[in-house]
C-alpha atoms as a PDB file:
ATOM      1  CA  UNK A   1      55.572  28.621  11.387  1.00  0.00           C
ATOM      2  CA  UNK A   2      55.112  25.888  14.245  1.00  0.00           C
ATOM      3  CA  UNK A   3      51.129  25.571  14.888  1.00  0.00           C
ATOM      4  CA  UNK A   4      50.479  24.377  18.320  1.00  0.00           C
ATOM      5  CA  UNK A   5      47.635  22.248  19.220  1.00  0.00           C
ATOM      6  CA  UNK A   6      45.337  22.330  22.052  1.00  0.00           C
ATOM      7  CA  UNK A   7      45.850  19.771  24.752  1.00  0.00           C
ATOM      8  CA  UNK A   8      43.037  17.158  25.266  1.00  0.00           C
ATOM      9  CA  UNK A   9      42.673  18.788  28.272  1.00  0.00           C
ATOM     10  CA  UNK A  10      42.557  22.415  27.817  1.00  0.00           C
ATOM     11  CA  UNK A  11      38.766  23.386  28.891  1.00  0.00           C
ATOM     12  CA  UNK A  12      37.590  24.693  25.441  1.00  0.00           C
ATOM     13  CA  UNK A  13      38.154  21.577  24.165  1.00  0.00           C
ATOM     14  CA  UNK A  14      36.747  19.887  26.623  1.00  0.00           C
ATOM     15  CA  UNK A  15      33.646  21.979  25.950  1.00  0.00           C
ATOM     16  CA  UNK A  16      33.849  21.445  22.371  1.00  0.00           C
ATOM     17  CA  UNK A  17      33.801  17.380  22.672  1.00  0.00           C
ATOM     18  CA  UNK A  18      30.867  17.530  25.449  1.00  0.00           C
ATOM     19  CA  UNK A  19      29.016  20.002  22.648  1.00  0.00           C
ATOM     20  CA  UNK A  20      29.325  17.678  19.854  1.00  0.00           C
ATOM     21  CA  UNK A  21      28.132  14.306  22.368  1.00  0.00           C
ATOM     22  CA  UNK A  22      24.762  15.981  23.135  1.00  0.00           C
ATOM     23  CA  UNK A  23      24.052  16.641  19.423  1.00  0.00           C
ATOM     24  CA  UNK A  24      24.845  13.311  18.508  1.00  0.00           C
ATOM     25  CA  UNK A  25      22.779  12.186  21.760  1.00  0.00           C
ATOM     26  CA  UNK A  26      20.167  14.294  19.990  1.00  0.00           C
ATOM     27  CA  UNK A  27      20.490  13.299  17.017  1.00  0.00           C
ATOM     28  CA  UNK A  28      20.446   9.049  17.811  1.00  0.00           C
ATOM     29  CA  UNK A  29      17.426  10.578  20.144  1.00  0.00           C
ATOM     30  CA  UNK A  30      15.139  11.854  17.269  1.00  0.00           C
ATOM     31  CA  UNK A  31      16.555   9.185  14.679  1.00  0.00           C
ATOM     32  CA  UNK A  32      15.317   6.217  17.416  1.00  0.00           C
ATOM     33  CA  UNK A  33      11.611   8.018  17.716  1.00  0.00           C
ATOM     34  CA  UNK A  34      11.511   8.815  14.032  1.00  0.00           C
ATOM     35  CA  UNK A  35      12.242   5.038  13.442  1.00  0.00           C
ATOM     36  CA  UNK A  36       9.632   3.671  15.885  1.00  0.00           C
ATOM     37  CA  UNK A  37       7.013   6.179  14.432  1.00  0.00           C
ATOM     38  CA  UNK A  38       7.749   3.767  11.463  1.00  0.00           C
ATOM     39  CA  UNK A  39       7.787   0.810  13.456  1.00  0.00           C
ATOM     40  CA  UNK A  40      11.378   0.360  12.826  1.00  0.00           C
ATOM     41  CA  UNK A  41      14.676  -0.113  15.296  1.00  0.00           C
ATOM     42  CA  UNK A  42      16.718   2.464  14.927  1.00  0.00           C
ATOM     43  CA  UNK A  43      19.089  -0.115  13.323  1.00  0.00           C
ATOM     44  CA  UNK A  44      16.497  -1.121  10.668  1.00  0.00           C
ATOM     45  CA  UNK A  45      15.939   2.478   9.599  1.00  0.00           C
ATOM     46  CA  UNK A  46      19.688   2.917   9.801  1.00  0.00           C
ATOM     47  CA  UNK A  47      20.276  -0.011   7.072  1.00  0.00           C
ATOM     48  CA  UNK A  48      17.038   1.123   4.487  1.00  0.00           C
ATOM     49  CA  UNK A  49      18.354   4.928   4.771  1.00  0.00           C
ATOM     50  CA  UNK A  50      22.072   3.395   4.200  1.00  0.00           C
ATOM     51  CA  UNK A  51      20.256   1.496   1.125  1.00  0.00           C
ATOM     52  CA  UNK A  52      18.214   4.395  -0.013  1.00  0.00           C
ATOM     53  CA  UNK A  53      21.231   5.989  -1.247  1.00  0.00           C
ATOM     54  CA  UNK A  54      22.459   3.069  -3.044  1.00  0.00           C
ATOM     55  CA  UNK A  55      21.910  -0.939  -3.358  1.00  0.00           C
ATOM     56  CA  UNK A  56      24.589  -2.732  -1.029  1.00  0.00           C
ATOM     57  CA  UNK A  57      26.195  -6.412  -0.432  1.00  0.00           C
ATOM     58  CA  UNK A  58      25.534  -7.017   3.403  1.00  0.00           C
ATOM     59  CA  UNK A  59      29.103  -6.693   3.996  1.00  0.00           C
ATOM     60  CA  UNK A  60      29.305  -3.760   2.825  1.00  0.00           C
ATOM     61  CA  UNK A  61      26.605  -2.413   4.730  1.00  0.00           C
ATOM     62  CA  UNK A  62      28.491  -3.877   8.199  1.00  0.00           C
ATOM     63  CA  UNK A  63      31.574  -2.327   7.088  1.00  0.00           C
ATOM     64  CA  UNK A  64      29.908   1.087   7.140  1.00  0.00           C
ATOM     65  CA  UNK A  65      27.807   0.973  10.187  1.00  0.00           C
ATOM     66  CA  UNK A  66      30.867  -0.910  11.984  1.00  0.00           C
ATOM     67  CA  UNK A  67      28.813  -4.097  12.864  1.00  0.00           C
ATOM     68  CA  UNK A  68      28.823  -8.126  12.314  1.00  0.00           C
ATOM     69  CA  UNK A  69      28.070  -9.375   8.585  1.00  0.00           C
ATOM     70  CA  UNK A  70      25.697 -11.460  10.754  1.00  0.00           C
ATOM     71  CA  UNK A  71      23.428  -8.416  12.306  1.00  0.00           C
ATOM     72  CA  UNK A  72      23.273  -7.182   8.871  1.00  0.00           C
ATOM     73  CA  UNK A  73      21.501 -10.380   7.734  1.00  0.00           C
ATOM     74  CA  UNK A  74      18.986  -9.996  10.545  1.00  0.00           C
ATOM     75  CA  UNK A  75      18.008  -6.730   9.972  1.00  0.00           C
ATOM     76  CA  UNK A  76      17.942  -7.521   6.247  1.00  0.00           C
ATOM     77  CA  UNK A  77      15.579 -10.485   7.020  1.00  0.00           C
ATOM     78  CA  UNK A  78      13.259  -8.445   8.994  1.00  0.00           C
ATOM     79  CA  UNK A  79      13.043  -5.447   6.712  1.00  0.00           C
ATOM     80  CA  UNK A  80      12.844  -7.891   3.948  1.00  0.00           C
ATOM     81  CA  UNK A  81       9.719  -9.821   5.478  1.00  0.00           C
ATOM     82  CA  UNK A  82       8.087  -6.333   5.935  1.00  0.00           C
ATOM     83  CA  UNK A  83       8.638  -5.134   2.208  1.00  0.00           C
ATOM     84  CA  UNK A  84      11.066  -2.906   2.909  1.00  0.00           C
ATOM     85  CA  UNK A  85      14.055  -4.332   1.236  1.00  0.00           C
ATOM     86  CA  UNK A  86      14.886  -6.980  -1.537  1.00  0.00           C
ATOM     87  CA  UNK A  87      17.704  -9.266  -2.220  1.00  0.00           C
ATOM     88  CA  UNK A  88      18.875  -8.904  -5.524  1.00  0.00           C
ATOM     89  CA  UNK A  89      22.027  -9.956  -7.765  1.00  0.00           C
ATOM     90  CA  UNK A  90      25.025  -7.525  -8.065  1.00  0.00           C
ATOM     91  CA  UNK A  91      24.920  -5.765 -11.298  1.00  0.00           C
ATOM     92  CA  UNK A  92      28.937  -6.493 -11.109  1.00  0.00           C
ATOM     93  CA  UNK A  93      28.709  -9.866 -10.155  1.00  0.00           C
ATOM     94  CA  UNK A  94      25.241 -11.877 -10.063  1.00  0.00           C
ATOM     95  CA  UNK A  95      26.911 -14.349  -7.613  1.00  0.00           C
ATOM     96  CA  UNK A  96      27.027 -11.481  -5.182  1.00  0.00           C
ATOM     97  CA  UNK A  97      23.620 -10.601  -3.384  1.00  0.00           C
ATOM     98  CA  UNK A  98      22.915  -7.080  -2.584  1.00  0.00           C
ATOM     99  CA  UNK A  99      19.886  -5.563  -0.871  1.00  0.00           C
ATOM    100  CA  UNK A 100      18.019  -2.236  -2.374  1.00  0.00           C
ATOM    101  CA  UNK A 101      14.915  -0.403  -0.784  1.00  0.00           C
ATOM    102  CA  UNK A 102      11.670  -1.507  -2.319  1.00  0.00           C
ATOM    103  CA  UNK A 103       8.956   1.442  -3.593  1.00  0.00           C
ATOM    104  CA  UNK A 104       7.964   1.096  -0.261  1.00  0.00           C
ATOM    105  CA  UNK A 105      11.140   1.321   1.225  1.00  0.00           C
ATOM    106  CA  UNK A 106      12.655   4.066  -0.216  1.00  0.00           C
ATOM    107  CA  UNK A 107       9.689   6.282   0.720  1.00  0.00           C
ATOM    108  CA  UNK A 108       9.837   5.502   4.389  1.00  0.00           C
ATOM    109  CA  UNK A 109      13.867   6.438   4.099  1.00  0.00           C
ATOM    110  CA  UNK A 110      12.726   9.862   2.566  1.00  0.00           C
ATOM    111  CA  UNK A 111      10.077   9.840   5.230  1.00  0.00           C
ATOM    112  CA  UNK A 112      12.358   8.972   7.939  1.00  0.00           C
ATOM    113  CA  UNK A 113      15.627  11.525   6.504  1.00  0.00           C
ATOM    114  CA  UNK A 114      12.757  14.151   6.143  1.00  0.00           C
ATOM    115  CA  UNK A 115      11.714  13.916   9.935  1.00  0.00           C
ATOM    116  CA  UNK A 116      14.885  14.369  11.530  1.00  0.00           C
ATOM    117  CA  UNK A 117      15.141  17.936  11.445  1.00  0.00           C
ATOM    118  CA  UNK A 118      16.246  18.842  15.432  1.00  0.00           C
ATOM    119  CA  UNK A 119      19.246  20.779  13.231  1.00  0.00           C
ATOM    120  CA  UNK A 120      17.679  22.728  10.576  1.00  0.00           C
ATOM    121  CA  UNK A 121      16.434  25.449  12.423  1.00  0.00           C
ATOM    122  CA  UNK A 122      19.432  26.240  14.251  1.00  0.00           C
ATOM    123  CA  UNK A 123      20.875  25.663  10.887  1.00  0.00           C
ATOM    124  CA  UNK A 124      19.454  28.072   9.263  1.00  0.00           C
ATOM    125  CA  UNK A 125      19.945  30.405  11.510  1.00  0.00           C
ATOM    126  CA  UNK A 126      23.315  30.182  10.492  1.00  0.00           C
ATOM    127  CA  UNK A 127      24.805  32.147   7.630  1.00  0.00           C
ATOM    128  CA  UNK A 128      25.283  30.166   4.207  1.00  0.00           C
ATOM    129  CA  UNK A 129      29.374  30.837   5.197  1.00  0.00           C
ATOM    130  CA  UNK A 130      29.039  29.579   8.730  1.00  0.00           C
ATOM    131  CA  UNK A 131      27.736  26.531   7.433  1.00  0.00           C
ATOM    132  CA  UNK A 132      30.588  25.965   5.391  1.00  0.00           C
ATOM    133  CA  UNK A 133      32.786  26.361   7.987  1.00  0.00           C
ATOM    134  CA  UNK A 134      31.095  24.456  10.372  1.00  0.00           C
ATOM    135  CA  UNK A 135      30.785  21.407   7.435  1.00  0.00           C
ATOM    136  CA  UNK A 136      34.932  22.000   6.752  1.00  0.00           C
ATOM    137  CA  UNK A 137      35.486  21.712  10.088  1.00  0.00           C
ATOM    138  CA  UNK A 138      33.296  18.673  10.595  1.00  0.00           C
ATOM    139  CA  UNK A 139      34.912  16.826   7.497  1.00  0.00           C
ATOM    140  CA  UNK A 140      38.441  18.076   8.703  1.00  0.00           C
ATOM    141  CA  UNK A 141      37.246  16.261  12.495  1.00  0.00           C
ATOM    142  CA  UNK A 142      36.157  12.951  10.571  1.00  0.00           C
ATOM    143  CA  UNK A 143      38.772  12.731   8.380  1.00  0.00           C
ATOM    144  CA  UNK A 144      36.805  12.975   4.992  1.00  0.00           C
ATOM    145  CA  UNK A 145      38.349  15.103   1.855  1.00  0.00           C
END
Protein backbone atom coordinates (compact mmCIF):
# COMPACT_ATOMS: atom_id res chain seq x y z
CA UNK A 1 0.00 0.00 0.00
CA UNK A 2 1.60 3.38 -1.38
CA UNK A 3 0.82 6.22 1.39
CA UNK A 4 0.77 9.56 -0.18
CA UNK A 5 1.85 12.62 1.52
CA UNK A 6 0.43 15.98 1.62
CA UNK A 7 2.13 18.62 -0.43
CA UNK A 8 3.78 21.56 1.48
CA UNK A 9 1.30 23.38 -0.05
CA UNK A 10 -1.97 21.77 0.33
CA UNK A 11 -4.03 24.35 2.69
CA UNK A 12 -4.49 21.99 5.72
CA UNK A 13 -1.09 21.88 6.04
CA UNK A 14 -0.56 25.11 5.66
CA UNK A 15 -2.99 25.60 8.54
CA UNK A 16 -1.39 23.04 10.55
CA UNK A 17 2.29 24.79 10.39
CA UNK A 18 0.68 28.44 11.03
CA UNK A 19 -1.21 26.51 14.21
CA UNK A 20 1.85 25.14 15.66
CA UNK A 21 3.97 28.91 15.07
CA UNK A 22 1.44 30.76 17.28
CA UNK A 23 1.77 28.18 20.10
CA UNK A 24 5.31 28.29 20.02
CA UNK A 25 4.93 32.27 19.68
CA UNK A 26 2.92 31.67 22.84
CA UNK A 27 4.79 29.66 24.38
CA UNK A 28 8.50 31.84 23.92
CA UNK A 29 5.72 34.70 24.91
CA UNK A 30 4.87 33.41 28.48
CA UNK A 31 8.43 31.68 28.92
CA UNK A 32 10.10 35.50 28.23
CA UNK A 33 7.52 37.15 30.99
CA UNK A 34 7.84 34.20 33.31
CA UNK A 35 11.69 34.74 33.08
CA UNK A 36 11.66 38.52 33.66
CA UNK A 37 9.18 38.01 36.63
CA UNK A 38 12.46 36.29 37.85
CA UNK A 39 14.63 38.83 36.60
CA UNK A 40 16.03 36.50 34.13
CA UNK A 41 16.47 36.63 30.00
CA UNK A 42 14.64 34.25 28.62
CA UNK A 43 18.03 32.68 27.70
CA UNK A 44 19.18 32.56 31.37
CA UNK A 45 16.02 30.76 32.47
CA UNK A 46 16.39 28.63 29.38
CA UNK A 47 20.04 27.36 30.56
CA UNK A 48 19.03 26.87 34.70
CA UNK A 49 15.71 24.93 33.50
CA UNK A 50 18.12 22.97 30.89
CA UNK A 51 20.39 22.43 34.19
CA UNK A 52 17.58 21.68 36.52
CA UNK A 53 17.13 18.47 34.88
CA UNK A 54 20.65 17.53 34.98
CA UNK A 55 24.34 19.09 35.60
CA UNK A 56 25.92 19.95 32.05
CA UNK A 57 29.52 20.84 30.40
CA UNK A 58 28.81 24.27 28.59
CA UNK A 59 29.12 22.57 25.40
CA UNK A 60 26.79 20.51 25.96
CA UNK A 61 24.37 22.94 26.95
CA UNK A 62 25.13 24.97 23.34
CA UNK A 63 24.70 21.84 21.57
CA UNK A 64 21.14 21.56 22.87
CA UNK A 65 19.88 25.03 22.69
CA UNK A 66 21.78 25.32 19.16
CA UNK A 67 24.03 28.31 20.25
CA UNK A 68 27.94 29.39 20.56
CA UNK A 69 30.03 27.52 23.42
CA UNK A 70 30.80 31.23 23.98
CA UNK A 71 27.01 32.54 24.85
CA UNK A 72 26.84 29.64 27.06
CA UNK A 73 29.76 30.98 29.15
CA UNK A 74 28.01 34.34 29.44
CA UNK A 75 24.93 33.26 30.57
CA UNK A 76 26.75 30.85 32.89
CA UNK A 77 28.75 33.85 34.29
CA UNK A 78 25.76 35.86 34.93
CA UNK A 79 23.60 33.20 36.50
CA UNK A 80 26.64 32.17 38.33
CA UNK A 81 27.29 35.78 39.88
CA UNK A 82 23.55 35.76 40.91
CA UNK A 83 23.65 32.25 42.74
CA UNK A 84 21.92 30.57 40.39
CA UNK A 85 24.40 28.18 39.03
CA UNK A 86 27.86 26.64 40.05
CA UNK A 87 30.81 25.38 38.22
CA UNK A 88 31.71 22.15 39.30
CA UNK A 89 34.05 19.10 38.16
CA UNK A 90 32.55 16.29 35.97
CA UNK A 91 31.84 13.32 38.02
CA UNK A 92 33.35 11.45 34.71
CA UNK A 93 36.16 13.53 34.30
CA UNK A 94 37.23 16.30 37.00
CA UNK A 95 39.17 18.07 34.17
CA UNK A 96 35.82 18.74 32.61
CA UNK A 97 33.71 21.67 34.23
CA UNK A 98 30.05 21.36 34.31
CA UNK A 99 27.46 23.78 35.68
CA UNK A 100 24.40 22.50 38.09
CA UNK A 101 21.53 24.75 39.59
CA UNK A 102 22.29 25.86 43.10
CA UNK A 103 19.32 25.37 46.03
CA UNK A 104 18.44 28.52 44.80
CA UNK A 105 18.50 27.73 41.37
CA UNK A 106 16.71 24.80 41.05
CA UNK A 107 13.72 26.35 42.85
CA UNK A 108 13.39 29.26 40.49
CA UNK A 109 13.50 26.42 37.47
CA UNK A 110 10.52 24.67 39.32
CA UNK A 111 9.17 28.14 39.81
CA UNK A 112 9.68 29.17 36.35
CA UNK A 113 8.46 25.32 34.63
CA UNK A 114 5.49 25.71 37.14
CA UNK A 115 4.36 29.18 35.66
CA UNK A 116 4.17 28.39 32.17
CA UNK A 117 0.94 26.87 32.03
CA UNK A 118 -0.84 28.85 28.74
CA UNK A 119 -1.32 24.81 27.70
CA UNK A 120 -2.70 23.02 30.56
CA UNK A 121 -6.05 24.08 30.44
CA UNK A 122 -6.66 23.44 26.95
CA UNK A 123 -4.81 20.36 27.84
CA UNK A 124 -6.88 19.08 29.97
CA UNK A 125 -9.61 19.59 28.22
CA UNK A 126 -8.35 17.02 26.16
CA UNK A 127 -9.00 13.34 26.72
CA UNK A 128 -6.05 11.28 28.42
CA UNK A 129 -6.05 9.45 24.57
CA UNK A 130 -6.00 12.70 22.69
CA UNK A 131 -3.07 13.61 24.50
CA UNK A 132 -1.31 10.70 23.47
CA UNK A 133 -1.96 11.22 20.15
CA UNK A 134 -1.27 14.64 20.04
CA UNK A 135 2.36 13.78 22.06
CA UNK A 136 2.94 10.71 19.19
CA UNK A 137 2.34 12.96 16.72
CA UNK A 138 4.53 15.69 18.14
CA UNK A 139 7.52 13.18 18.73
CA UNK A 140 6.79 11.61 15.20
CA UNK A 141 7.09 15.75 13.84
CA UNK A 142 10.49 16.17 15.86
CA UNK A 143 11.92 13.16 15.12
CA UNK A 144 12.26 11.68 18.74
CA UNK A 145 11.55 7.71 19.43
Amino acid sequence: MTVTRPRRTDPLTLEVVELIGAVVARYYQEYEEAAARHGLTGAQARVLSLLALEPLPMRQIAQRLKCEPSNITGIVDRLEARQLVERQPSPGDRRVKVAAPTEEGARVARSLRDSLDFAREPLAGLSRDERLALRDMLKTMVGAE
